[in-house]
N, C-alpha and C. Protein backbone atom coordinates (compact mmCIF):
# COMPACT_ATOMS: atom_id res chain seq x y z
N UNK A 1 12.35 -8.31 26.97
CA UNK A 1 11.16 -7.87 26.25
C UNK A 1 11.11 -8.56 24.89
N UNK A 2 9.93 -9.17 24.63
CA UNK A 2 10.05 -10.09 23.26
C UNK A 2 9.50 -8.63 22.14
N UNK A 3 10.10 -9.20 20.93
CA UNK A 3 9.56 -8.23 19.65
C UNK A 3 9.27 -8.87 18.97
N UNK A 4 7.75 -8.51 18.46
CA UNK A 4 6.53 -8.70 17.58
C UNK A 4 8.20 -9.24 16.83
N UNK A 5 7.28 -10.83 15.72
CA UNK A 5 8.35 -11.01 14.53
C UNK A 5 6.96 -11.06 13.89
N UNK A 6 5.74 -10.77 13.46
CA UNK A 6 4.81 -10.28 13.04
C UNK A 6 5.19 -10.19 11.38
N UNK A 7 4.72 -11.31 10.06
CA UNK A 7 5.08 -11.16 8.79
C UNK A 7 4.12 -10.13 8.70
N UNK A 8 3.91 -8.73 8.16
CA UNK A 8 2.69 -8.00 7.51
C UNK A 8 2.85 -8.17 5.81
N UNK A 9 1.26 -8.04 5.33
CA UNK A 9 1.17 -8.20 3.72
C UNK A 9 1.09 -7.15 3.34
N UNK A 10 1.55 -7.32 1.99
CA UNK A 10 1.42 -5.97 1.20
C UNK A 10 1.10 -6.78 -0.18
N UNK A 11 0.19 -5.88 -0.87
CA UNK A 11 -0.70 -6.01 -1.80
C UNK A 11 0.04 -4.87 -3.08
N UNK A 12 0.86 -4.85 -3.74
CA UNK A 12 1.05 -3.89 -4.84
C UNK A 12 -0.11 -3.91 -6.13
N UNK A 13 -0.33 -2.56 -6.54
CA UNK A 13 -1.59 -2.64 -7.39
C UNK A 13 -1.14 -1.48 -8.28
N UNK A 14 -0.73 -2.04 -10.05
CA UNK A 14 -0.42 -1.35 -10.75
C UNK A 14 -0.86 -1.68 -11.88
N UNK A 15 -1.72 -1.36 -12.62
CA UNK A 15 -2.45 -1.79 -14.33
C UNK A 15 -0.89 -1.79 -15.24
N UNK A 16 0.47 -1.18 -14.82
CA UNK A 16 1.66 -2.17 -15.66
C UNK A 16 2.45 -2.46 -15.11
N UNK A 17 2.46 -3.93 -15.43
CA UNK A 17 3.03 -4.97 -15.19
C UNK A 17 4.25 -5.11 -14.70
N UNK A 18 4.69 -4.41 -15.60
CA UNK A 18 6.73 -4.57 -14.94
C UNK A 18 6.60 -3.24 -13.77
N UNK A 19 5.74 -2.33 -14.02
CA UNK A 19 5.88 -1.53 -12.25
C UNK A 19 5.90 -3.03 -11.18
N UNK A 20 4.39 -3.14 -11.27
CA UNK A 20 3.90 -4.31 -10.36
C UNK A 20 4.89 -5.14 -9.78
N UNK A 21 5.39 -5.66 -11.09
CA UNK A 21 6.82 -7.03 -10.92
C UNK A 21 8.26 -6.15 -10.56
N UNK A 22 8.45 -5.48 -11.28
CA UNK A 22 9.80 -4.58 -10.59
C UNK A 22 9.51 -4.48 -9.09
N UNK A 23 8.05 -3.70 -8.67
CA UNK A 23 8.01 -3.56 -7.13
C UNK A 23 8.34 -4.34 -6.28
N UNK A 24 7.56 -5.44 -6.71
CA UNK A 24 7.67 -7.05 -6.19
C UNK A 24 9.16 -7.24 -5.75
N UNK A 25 10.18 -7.59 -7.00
CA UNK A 25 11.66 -7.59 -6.86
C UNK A 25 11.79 -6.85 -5.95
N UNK A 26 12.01 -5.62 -5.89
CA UNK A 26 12.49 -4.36 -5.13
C UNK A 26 12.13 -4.41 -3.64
N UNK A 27 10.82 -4.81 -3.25
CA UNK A 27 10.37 -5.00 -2.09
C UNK A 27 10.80 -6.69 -1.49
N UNK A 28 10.81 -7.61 -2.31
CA UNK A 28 11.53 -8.97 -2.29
C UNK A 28 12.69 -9.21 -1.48
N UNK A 29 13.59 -7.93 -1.69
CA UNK A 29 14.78 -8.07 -1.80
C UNK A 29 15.66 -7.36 -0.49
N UNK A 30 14.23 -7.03 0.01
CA UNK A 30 14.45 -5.89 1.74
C UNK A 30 14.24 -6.84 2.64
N UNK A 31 15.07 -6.44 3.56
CA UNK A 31 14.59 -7.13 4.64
C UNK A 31 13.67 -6.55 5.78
N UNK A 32 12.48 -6.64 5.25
CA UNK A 32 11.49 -6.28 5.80
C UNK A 32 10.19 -6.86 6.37
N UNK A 33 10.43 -8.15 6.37
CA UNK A 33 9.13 -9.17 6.77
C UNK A 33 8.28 -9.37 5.92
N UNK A 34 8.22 -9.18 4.90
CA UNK A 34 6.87 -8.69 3.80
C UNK A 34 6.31 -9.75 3.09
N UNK A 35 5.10 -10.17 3.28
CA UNK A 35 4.53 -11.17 2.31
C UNK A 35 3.89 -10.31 1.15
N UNK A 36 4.48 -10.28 -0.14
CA UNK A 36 4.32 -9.68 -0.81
C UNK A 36 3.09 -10.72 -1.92
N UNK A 37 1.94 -9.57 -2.16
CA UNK A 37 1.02 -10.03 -3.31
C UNK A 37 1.21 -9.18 -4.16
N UNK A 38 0.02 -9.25 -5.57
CA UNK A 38 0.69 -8.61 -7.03
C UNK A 38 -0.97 -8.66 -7.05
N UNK A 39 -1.30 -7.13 -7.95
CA UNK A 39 -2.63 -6.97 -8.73
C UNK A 39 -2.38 -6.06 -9.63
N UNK A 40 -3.17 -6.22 -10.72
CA UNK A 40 -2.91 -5.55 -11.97
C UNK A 40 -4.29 -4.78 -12.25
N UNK A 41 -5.10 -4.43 -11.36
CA UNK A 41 -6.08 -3.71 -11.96
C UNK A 41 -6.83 -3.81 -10.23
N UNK A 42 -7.81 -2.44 -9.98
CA UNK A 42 -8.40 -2.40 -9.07
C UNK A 42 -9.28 -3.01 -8.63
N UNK A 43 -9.80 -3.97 -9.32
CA UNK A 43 -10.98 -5.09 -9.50
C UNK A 43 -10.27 -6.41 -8.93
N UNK A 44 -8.50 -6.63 -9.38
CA UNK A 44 -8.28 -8.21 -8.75
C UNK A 44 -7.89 -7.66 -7.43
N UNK A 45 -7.23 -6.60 -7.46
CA UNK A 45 -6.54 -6.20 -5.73
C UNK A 45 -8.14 -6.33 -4.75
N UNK A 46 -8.95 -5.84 -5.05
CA UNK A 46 -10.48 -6.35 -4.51
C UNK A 46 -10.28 -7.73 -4.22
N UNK A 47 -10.57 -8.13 -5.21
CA UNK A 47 -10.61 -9.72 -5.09
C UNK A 47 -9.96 -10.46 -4.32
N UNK A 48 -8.64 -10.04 -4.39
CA UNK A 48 -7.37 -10.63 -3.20
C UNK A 48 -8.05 -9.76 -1.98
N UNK A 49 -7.99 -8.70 -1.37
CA UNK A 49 -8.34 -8.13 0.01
C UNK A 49 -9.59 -8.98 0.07
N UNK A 50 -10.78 -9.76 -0.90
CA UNK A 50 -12.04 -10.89 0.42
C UNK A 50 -11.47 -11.50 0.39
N UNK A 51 -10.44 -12.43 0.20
CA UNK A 51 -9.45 -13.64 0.29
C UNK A 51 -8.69 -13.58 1.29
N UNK A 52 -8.05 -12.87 1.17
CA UNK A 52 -6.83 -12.69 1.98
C UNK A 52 -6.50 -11.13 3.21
N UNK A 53 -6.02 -11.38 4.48
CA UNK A 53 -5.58 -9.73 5.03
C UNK A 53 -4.77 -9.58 4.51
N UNK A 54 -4.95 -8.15 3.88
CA UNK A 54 -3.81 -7.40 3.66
C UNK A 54 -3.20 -6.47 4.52
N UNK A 55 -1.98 -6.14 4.92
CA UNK A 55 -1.88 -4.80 5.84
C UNK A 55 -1.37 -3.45 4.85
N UNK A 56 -0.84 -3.23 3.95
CA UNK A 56 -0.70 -2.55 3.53
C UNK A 56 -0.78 -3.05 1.97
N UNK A 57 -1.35 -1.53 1.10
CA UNK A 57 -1.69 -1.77 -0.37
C UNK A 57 -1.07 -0.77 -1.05
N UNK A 58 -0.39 -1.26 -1.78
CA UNK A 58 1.26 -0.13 -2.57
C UNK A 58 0.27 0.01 -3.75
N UNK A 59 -0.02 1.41 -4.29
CA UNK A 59 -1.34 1.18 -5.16
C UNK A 59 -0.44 2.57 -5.98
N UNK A 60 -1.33 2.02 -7.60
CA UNK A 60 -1.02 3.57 -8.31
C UNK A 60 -2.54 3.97 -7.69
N UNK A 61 -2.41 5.32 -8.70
CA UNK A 61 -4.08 6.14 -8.42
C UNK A 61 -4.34 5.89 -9.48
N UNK A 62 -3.95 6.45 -10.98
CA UNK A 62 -4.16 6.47 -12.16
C UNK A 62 -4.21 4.81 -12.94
N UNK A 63 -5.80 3.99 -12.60
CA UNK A 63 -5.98 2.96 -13.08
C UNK A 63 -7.27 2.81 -13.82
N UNK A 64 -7.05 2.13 -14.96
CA UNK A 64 -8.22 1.95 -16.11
C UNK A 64 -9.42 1.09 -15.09
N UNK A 65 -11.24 1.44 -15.29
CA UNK A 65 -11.21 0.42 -14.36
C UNK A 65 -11.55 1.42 -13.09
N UNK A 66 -11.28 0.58 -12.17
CA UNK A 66 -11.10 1.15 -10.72
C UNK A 66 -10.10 1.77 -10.79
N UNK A 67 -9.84 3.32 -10.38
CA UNK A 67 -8.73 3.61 -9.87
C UNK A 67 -8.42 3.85 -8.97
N UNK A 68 -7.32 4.03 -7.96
CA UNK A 68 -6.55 4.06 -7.01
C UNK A 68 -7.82 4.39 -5.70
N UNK A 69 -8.43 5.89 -6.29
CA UNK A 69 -9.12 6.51 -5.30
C UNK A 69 -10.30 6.00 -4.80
N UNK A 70 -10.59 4.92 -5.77
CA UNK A 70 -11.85 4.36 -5.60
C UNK A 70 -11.66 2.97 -5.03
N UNK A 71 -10.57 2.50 -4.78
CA UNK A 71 -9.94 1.31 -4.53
C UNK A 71 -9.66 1.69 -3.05
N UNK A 72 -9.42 2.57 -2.69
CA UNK A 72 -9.21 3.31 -1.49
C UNK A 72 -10.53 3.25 -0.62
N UNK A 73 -11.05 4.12 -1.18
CA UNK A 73 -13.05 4.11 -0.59
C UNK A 73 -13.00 2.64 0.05
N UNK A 74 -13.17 1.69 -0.87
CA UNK A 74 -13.19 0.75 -0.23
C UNK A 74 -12.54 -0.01 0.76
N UNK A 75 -11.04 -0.16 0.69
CA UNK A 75 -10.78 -0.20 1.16
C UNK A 75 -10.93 0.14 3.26
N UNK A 76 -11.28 1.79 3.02
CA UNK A 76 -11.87 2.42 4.32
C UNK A 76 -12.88 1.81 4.82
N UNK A 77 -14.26 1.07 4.01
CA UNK A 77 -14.83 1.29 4.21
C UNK A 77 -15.08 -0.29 4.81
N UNK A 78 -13.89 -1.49 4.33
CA UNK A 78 -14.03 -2.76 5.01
C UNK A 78 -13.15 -3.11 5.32
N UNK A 79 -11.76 -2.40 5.44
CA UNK A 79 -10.87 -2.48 6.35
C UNK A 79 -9.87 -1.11 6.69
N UNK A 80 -10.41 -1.22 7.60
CA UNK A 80 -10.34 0.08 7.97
C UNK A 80 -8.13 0.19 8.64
N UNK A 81 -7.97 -0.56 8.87
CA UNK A 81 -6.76 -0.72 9.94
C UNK A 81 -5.52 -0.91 8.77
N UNK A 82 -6.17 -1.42 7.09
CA UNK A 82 -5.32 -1.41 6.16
C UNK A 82 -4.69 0.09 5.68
N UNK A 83 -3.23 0.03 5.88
CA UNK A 83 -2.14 1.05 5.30
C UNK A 83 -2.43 1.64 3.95
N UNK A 84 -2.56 2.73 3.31
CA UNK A 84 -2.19 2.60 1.91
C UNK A 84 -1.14 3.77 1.52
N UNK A 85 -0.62 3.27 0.75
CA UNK A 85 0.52 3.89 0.02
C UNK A 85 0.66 4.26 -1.28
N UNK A 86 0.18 5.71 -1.88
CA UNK A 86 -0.22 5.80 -3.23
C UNK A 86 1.43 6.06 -3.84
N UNK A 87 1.60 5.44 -5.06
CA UNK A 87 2.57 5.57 -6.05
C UNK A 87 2.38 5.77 -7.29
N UNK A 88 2.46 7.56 -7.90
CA UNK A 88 1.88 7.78 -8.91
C UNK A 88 3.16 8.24 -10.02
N UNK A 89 2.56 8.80 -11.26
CA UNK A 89 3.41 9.79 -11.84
C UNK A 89 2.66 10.67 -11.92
N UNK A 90 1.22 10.78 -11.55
CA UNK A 90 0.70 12.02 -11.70
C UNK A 90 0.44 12.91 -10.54
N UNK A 91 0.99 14.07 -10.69
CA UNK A 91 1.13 15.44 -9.49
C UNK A 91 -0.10 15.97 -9.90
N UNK A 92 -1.18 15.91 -10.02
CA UNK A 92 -2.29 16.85 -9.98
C UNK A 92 -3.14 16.76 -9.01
N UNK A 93 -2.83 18.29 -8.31
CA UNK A 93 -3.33 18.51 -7.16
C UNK A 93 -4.87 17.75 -6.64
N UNK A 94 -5.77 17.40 -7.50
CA UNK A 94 -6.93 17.18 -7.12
C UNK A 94 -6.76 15.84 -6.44
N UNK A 95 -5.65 14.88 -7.05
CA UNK A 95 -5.72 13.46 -6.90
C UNK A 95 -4.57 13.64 -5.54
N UNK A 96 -3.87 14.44 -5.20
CA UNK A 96 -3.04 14.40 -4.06
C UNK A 96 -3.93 14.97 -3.02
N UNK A 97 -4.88 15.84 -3.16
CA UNK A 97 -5.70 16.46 -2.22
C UNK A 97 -6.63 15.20 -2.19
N UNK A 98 -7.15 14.92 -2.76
CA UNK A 98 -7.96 13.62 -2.02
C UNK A 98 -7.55 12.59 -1.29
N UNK A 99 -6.04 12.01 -2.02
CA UNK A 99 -5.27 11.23 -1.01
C UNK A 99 -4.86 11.59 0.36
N UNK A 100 -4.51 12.63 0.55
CA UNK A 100 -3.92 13.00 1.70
C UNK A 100 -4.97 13.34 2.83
N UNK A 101 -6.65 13.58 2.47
CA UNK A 101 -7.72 13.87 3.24
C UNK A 101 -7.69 12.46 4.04
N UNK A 102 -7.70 11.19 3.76
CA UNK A 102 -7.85 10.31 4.01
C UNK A 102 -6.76 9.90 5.25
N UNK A 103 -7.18 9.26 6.23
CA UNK A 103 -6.25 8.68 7.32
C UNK A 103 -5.58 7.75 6.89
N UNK A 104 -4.34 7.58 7.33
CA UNK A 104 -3.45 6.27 7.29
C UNK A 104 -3.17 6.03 5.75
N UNK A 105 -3.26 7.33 4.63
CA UNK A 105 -2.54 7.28 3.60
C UNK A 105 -1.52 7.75 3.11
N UNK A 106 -0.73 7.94 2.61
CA UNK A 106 0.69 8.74 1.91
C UNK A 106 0.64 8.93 0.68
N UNK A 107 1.63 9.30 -0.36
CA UNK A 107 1.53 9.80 -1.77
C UNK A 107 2.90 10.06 -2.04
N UNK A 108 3.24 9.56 -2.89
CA UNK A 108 4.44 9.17 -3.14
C UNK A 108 4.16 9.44 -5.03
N UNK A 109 5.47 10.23 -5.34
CA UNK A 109 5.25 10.59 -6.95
C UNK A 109 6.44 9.86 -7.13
N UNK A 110 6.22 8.71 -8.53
CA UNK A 110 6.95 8.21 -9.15
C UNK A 110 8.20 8.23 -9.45
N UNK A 111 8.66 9.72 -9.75
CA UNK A 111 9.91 10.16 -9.74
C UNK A 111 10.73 10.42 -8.66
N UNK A 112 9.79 10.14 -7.54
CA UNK A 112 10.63 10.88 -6.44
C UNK A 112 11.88 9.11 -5.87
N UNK A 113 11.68 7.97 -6.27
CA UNK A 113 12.65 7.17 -6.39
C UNK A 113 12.37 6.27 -5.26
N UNK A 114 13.27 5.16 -5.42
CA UNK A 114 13.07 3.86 -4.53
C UNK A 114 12.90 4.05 -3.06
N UNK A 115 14.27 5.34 -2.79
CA UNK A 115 14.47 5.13 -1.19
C UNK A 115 13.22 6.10 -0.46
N UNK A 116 12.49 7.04 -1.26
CA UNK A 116 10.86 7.75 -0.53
C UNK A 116 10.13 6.56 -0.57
N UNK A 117 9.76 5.65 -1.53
CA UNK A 117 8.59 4.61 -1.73
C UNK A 117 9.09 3.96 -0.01
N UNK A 118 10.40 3.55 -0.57
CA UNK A 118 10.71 2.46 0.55
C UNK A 118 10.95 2.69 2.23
N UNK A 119 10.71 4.57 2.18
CA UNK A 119 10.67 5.13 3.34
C UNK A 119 9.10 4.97 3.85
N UNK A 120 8.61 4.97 2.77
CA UNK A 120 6.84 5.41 3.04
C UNK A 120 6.37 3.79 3.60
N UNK A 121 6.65 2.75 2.72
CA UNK A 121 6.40 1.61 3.23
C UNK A 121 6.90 1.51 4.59
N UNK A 122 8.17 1.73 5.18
CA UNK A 122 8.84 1.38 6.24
C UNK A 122 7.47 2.37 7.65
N UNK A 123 7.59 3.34 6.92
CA UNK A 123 6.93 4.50 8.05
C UNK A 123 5.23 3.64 8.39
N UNK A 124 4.50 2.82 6.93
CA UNK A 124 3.52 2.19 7.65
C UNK A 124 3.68 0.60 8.33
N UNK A 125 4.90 0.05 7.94
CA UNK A 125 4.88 -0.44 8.98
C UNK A 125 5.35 -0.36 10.18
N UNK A 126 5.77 0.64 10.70
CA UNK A 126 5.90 0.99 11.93
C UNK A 126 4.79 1.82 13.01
N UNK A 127 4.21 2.20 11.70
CA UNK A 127 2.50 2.31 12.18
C UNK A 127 1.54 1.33 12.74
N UNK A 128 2.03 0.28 11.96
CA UNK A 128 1.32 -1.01 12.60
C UNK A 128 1.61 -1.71 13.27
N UNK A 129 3.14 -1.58 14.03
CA UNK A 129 3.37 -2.31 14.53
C UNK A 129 3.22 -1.11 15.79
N UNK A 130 3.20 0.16 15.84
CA UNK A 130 2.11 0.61 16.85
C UNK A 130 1.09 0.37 17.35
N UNK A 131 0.15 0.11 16.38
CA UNK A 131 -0.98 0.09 16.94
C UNK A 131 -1.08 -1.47 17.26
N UNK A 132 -0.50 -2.74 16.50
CA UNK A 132 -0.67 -3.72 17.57
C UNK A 132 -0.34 -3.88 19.05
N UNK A 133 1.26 -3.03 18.80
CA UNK A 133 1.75 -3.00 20.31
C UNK A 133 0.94 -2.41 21.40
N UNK A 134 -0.07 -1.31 20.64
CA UNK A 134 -0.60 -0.59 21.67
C UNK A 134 -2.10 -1.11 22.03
N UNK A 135 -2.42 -2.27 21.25
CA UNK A 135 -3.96 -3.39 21.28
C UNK A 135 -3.13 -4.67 21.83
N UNK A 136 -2.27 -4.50 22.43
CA UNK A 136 -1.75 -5.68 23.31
C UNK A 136 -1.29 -5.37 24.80
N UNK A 137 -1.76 -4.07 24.94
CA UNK A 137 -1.79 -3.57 26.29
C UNK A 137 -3.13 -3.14 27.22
């Protein structure tokens, strides 16, 4: 039986910088297939998703600008099959209740540390590599 070696992208989207670039490193450094991109505000991560597929988007919520939730909308609304993965420091219920209404998203609080982020990433790509496996039958 052959296995998908399938690179998926991921798009990190954080208005600061050393999150963004720390993530980058941190996710760099897994062995996880990952073509990793970088956006610093909800307006260039746009810009990169008409350019480029993304499969998954490591996003804060709390962004000057577009934020997270609204970066999301869109997201749904022109690619629908893209992962997202919110990474915040803010716990207020309104912004976790909206994330979590949404399909094929997660929420992940800042403090909760590398190995949840890096569980949450792992869990969507194994989501996707569901649903290709299961659009190849």
């Amino acid at each position: 039986m052959e296995v998908n070696s399938r690179v998926y992208r991921m798009l990190i989207v954080d208005d600061e910088e050393i999150i963004t670039d720390g993530l980058a490193d941190i996710f760099g450094n897994l062995n996880l297939d990952l073509d990793l991109y970088k956006a610093y505000s909800g307006q260039e991560a746009l810009e990169l998703l008409n350019r480029t597929r993304v499969d998954i988007v490591l996003s804060d919520i709390c962004m000057p600008g577009m934020d997270g939730l609204e970066l999301m909308e869109t997201i749904r609304l022109n690619w629908p099959q893209c992962k997202i993965v919110f990474l915040t420091g803010h716990n207020d219920f309104n912004y976790v209740y909206q994330a979590i209404q949404a399909p094929d998203v997660q929420y992940v609080l800042k403090n909760e540390g590398y190995p949840k982020l890096i569980a949450a990433v792992e869990r969507a790509l194994k989501e996707l590599e569901e649903t290709l496996c299961a659009n190849d039958l």
